[in-house]
Protein backbone atom coordinates (compact mmCIF):
# COMPACT_ATOMS: atom_id res chain seq x y z
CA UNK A 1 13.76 -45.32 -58.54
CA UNK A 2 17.27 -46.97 -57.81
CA UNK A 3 15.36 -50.21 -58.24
CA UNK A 4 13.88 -49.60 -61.12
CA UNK A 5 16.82 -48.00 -62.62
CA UNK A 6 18.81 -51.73 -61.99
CA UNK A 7 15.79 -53.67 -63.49
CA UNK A 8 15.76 -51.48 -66.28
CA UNK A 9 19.48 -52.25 -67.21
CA UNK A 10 18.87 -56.17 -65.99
CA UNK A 11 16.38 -56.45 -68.61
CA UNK A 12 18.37 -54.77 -70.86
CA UNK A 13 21.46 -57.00 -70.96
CA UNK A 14 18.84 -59.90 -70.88
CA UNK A 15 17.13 -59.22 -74.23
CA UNK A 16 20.68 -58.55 -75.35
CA UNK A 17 21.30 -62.19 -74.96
CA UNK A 18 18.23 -63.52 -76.19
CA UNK A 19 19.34 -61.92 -79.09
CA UNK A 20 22.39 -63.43 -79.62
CA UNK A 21 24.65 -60.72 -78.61
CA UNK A 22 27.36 -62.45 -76.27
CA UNK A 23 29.24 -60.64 -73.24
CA UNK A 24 33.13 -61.78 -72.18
CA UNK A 25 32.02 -61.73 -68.62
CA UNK A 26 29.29 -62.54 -66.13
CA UNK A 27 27.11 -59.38 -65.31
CA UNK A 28 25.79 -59.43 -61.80
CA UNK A 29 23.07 -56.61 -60.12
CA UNK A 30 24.39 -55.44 -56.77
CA UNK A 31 21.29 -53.61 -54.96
CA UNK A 32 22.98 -50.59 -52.59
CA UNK A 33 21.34 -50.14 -49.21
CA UNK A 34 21.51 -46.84 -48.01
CA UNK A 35 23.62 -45.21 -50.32
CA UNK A 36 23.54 -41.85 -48.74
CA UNK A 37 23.51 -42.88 -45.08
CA UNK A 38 25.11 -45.41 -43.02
CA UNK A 39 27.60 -47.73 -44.47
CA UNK A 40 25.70 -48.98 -47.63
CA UNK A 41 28.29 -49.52 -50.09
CA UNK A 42 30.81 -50.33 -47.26
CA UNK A 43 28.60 -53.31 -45.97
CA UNK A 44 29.10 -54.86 -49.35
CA UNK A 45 32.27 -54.67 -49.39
CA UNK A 46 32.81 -56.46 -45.84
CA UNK A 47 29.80 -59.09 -46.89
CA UNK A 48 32.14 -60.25 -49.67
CA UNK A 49 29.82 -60.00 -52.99
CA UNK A 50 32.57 -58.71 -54.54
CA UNK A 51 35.02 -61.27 -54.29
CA UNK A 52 32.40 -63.93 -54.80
CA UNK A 53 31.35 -63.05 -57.41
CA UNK A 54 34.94 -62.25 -59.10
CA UNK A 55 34.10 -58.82 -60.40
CA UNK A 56 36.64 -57.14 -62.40
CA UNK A 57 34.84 -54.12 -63.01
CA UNK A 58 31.79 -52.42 -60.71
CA UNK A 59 29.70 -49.55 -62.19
CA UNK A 60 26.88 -47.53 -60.03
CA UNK A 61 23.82 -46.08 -61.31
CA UNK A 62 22.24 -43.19 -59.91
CA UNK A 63 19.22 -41.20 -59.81
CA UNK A 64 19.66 -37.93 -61.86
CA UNK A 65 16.35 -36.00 -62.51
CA UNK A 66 17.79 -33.25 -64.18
CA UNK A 67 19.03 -35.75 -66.82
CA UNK A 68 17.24 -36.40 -70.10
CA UNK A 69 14.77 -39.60 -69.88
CA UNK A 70 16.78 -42.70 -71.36
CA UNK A 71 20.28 -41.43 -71.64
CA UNK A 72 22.85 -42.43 -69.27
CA UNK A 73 25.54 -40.49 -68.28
CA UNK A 74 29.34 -41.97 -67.00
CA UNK A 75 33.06 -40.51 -67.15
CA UNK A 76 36.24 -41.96 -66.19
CA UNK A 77 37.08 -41.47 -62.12
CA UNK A 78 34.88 -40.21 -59.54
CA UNK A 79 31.48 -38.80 -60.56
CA UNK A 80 29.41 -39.04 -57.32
CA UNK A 81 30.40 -37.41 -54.06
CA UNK A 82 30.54 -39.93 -50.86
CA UNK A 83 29.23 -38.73 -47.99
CA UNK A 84 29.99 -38.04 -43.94
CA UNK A 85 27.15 -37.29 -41.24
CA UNK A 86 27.87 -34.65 -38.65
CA UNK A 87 26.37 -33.73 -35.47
CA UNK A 88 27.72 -31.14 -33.67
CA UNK A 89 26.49 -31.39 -29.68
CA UNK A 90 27.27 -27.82 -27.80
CA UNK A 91 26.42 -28.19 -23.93
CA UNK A 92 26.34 -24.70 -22.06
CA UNK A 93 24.14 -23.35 -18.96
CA UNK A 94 20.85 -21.81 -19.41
CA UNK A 95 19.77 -18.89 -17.73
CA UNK A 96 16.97 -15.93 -17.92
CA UNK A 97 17.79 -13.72 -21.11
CA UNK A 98 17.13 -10.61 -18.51
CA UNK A 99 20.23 -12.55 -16.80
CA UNK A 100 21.95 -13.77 -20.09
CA UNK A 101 25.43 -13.42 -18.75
CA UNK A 102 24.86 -15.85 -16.34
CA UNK A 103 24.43 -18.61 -18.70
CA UNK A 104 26.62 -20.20 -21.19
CA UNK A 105 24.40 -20.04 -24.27
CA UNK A 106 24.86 -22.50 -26.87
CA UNK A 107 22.41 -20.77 -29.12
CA UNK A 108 24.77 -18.27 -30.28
CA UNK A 109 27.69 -20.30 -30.31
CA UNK A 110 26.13 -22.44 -32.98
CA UNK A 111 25.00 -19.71 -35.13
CA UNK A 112 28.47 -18.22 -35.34
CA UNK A 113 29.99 -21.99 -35.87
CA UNK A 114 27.43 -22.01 -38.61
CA UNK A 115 28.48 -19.17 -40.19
CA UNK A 116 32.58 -20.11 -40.27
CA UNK A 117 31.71 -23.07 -41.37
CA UNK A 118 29.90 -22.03 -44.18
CA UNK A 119 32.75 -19.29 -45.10
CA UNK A 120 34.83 -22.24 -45.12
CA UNK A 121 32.91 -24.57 -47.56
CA UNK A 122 32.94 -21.24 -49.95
CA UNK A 123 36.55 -21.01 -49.99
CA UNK A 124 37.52 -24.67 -50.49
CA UNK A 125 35.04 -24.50 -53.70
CA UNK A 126 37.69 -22.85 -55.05
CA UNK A 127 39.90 -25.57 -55.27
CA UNK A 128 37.64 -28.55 -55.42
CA UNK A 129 33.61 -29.19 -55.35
CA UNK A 130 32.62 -30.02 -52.20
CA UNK A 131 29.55 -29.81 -49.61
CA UNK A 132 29.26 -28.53 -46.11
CA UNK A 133 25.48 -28.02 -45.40
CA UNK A 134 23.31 -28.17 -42.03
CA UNK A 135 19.66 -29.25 -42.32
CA UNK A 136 18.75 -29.33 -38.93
CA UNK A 137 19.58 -27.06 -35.94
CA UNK A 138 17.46 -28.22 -32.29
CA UNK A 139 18.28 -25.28 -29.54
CA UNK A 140 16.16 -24.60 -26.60
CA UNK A 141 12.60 -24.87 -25.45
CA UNK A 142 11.73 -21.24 -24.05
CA UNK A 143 12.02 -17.76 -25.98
CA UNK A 144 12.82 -16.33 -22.72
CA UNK A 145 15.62 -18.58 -21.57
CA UNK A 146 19.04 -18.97 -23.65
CA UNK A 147 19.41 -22.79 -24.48
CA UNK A 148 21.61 -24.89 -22.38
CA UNK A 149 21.93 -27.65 -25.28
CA UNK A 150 22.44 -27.29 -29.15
CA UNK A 151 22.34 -29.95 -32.31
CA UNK A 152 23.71 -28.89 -35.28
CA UNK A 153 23.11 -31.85 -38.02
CA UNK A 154 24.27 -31.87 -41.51
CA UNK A 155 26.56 -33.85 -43.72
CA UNK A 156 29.87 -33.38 -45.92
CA UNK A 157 29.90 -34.39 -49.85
CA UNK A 158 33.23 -34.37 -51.59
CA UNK A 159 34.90 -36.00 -54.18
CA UNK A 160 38.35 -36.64 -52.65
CA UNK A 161 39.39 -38.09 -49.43
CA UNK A 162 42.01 -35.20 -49.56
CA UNK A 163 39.12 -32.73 -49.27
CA UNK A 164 36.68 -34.79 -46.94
CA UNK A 165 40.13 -34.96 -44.33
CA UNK A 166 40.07 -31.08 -44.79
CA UNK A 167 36.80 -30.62 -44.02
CA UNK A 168 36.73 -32.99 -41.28
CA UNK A 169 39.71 -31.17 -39.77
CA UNK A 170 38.30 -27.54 -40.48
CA UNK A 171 34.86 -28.56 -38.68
CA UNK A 172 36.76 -30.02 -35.66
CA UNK A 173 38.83 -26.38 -35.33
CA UNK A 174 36.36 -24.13 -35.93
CA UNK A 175 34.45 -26.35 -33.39
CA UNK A 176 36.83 -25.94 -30.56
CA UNK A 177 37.79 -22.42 -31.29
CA UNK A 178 34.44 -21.14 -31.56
CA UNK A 179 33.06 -22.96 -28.49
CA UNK A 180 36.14 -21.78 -26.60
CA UNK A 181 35.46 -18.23 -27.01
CA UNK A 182 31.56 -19.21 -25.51
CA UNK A 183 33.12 -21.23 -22.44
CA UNK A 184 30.41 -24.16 -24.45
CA UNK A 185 31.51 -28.05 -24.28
CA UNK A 186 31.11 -30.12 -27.25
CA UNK A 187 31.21 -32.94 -28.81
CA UNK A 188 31.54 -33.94 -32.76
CA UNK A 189 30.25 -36.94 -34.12
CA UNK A 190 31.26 -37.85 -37.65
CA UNK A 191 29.89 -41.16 -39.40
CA UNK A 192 32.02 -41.99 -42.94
């Protein structure tokens, strides 16, 4: 669809000029890679196209199903979140659930993580849209033993840097606290 979309306006501006109509500047098609993962708009920035290419204006296109067909939508500033990946890696002890307390169970300790964080997002909605969500959550292998090893995966969307820094900061302290009060080690990894 984003290709598409880029075509679509490509073949747009060209009929415009077969048609006589003239533009004051060149109009180039910059194809994203990754735009919600890795470093896609980043990598095009350190490549260079912009500055080759002289551009004196950049403007992203999107796909929007809950848009009408044909219309396209655009306001001044930020319209699209960027986005951070986050893995959160808790490390405990496993041990017999009949023996619970002998293990350090990383299990719960996500769950309550989970919830603060959530609590959190809520609150800083007030101020400013923003995203805190988990998709994926990989505990344990045994109903009968408490897991040694949690994942929590998800990803941050905001529209400032102001908010993603508070964010970032919030996960990293509710992190530590939480996994202080299980005796769990962990480790956060966040990719911009």
């Amino acid at each position: 669809a984003h290709t598409a979309m880029a075509l679509s306006v490509a073949k747009y501006v060209d009929e415009c000029k077969k048609q006589g109509k003239s533009f004051d500047k060149n109009v180039a098609f910059i194809f994203q890679p990754a735009e919600e993962c890795d470093d896609g708009a980043a990598s095009i920035v350190r490549g260079g196209v912009l500055q080759k290419l002289g551009m004196d204006h950049i403007f992203a296109l999107h796909v929007w199903p809950e848009l009408p067909k044909g219309k396209i939508y655009s306001r001044p500033g930020v319209m699209l979140a960027q986005v951070c990946d986050i893995d959160v890696i808790l490390d405990g002890e496993k041990s017999h659930i009949a023996d619970y307390y002998k293990g350090v169970d990383t299990m719960r300790a996500a769950c309550e993580i989970l919830l603060e964080l959530y609590k959190f997002e809520e609150e800083c909605n007030d101020n400013e849209k923003c995203l805190l969500k988990f998709g994926r959550l990989d505990s344990g292998n045994l109903r009968n033993i408490t897991s040694d090893k949690t994942v929590i995966s998800g990803s941050i969307r905001s529209l400032s840097k102001e908010m993603e820094t508070k964010l970032q900061d919030s996960i990293f302290d509710i992190v530590e606290r939480v996994a202080g009060k299980y005796g769990v080690k962990y480790e956060i990894r966040i990719q911009n």
